[in-house]
Protein backbone atom coordinates (compact mmCIF):
# COMPACT_ATOMS: atom_id res chain seq x y z
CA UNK A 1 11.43 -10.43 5.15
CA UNK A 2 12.38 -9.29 1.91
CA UNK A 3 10.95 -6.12 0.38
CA UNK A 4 8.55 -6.82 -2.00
CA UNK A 5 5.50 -4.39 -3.83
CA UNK A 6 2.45 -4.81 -2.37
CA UNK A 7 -0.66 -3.59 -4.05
CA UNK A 8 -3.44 -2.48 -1.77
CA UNK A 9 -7.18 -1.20 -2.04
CA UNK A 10 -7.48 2.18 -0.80
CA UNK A 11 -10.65 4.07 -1.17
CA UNK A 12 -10.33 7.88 -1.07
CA UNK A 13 -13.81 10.07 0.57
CA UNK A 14 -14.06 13.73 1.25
CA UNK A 15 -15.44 14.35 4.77
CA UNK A 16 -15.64 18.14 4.98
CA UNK A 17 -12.60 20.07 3.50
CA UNK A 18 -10.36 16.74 4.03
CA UNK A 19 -9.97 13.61 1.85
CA UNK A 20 -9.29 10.35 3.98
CA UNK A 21 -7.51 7.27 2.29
CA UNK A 22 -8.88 4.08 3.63
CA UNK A 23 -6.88 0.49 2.95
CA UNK A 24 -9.96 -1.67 4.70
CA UNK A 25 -7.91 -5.02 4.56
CA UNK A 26 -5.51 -3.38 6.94
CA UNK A 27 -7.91 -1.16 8.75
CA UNK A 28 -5.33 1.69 8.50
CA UNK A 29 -6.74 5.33 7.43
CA UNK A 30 -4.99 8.59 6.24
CA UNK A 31 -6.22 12.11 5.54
CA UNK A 32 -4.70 14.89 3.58
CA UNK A 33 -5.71 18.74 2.05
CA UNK A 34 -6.25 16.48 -1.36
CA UNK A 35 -6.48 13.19 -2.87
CA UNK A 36 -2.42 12.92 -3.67
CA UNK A 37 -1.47 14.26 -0.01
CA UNK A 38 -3.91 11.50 1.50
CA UNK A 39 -2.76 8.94 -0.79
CA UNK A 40 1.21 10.27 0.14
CA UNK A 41 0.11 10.33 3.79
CA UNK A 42 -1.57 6.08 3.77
CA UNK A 43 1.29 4.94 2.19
CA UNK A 44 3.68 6.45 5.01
CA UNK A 45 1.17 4.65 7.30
CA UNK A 46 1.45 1.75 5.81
CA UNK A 47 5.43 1.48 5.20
CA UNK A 48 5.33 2.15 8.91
CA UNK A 49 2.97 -0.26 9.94
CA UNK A 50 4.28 -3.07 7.37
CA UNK A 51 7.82 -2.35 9.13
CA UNK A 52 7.01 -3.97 12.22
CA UNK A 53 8.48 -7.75 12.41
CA UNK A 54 5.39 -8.68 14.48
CA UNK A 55 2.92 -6.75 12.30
CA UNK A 56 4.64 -8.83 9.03
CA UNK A 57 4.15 -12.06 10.88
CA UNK A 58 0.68 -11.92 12.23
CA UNK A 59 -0.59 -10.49 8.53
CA UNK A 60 1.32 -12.64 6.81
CA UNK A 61 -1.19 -14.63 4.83
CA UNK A 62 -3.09 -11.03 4.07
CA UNK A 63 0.71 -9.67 2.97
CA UNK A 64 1.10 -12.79 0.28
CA UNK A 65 -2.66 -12.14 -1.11
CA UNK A 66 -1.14 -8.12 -1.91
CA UNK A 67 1.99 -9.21 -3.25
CA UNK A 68 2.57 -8.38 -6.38
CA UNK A 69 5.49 -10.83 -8.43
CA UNK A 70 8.23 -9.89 -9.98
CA UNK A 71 8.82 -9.63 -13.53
CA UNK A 72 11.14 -10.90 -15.73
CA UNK A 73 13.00 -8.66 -17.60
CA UNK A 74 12.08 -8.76 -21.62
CA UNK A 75 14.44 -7.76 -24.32
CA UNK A 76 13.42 -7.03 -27.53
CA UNK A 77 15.97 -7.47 -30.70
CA UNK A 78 15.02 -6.68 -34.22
CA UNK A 79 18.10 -7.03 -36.51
């Protein structure tokens, strides 16, 4: 598969001095010292899960609802 940008829900809670990042629709959960390090740490998880040939094939309907689509590129000319 070709890479492509996913965008993913990920809700962020504070359970005692931790924050954990939760992305529900892949049931895959983080934690970190703060919100950026949790964040930093869920999308490790997920480039690592998402990197599985298997994983990419059984989500693959769930992947395609994520994806986001490219854009064309724009130029602007003003003479």
């Amino acid at each position: 598969m070709a890479s492509v940008k996913l965008e993913l829900p990920v809700k962020i809670e504070k359970e005692g001095k931790l924050f954990v990042a939760i992305c529900e629709p892949f049931n895959i959960t983080s934690e970190g010292i703060s919100k950026e390090v949790a964040l930093e740490n869920i999308q490790e998880a997920l480039e690592l899960f998402l990197s599985d040939e298997d994983v990419l094939e059984m989500y693959q309907d769930l992947i395609s609802r994520f994806t986001v689509p490219e854009k064309e590129e724009h130029f602007i000319i003003r003479s």
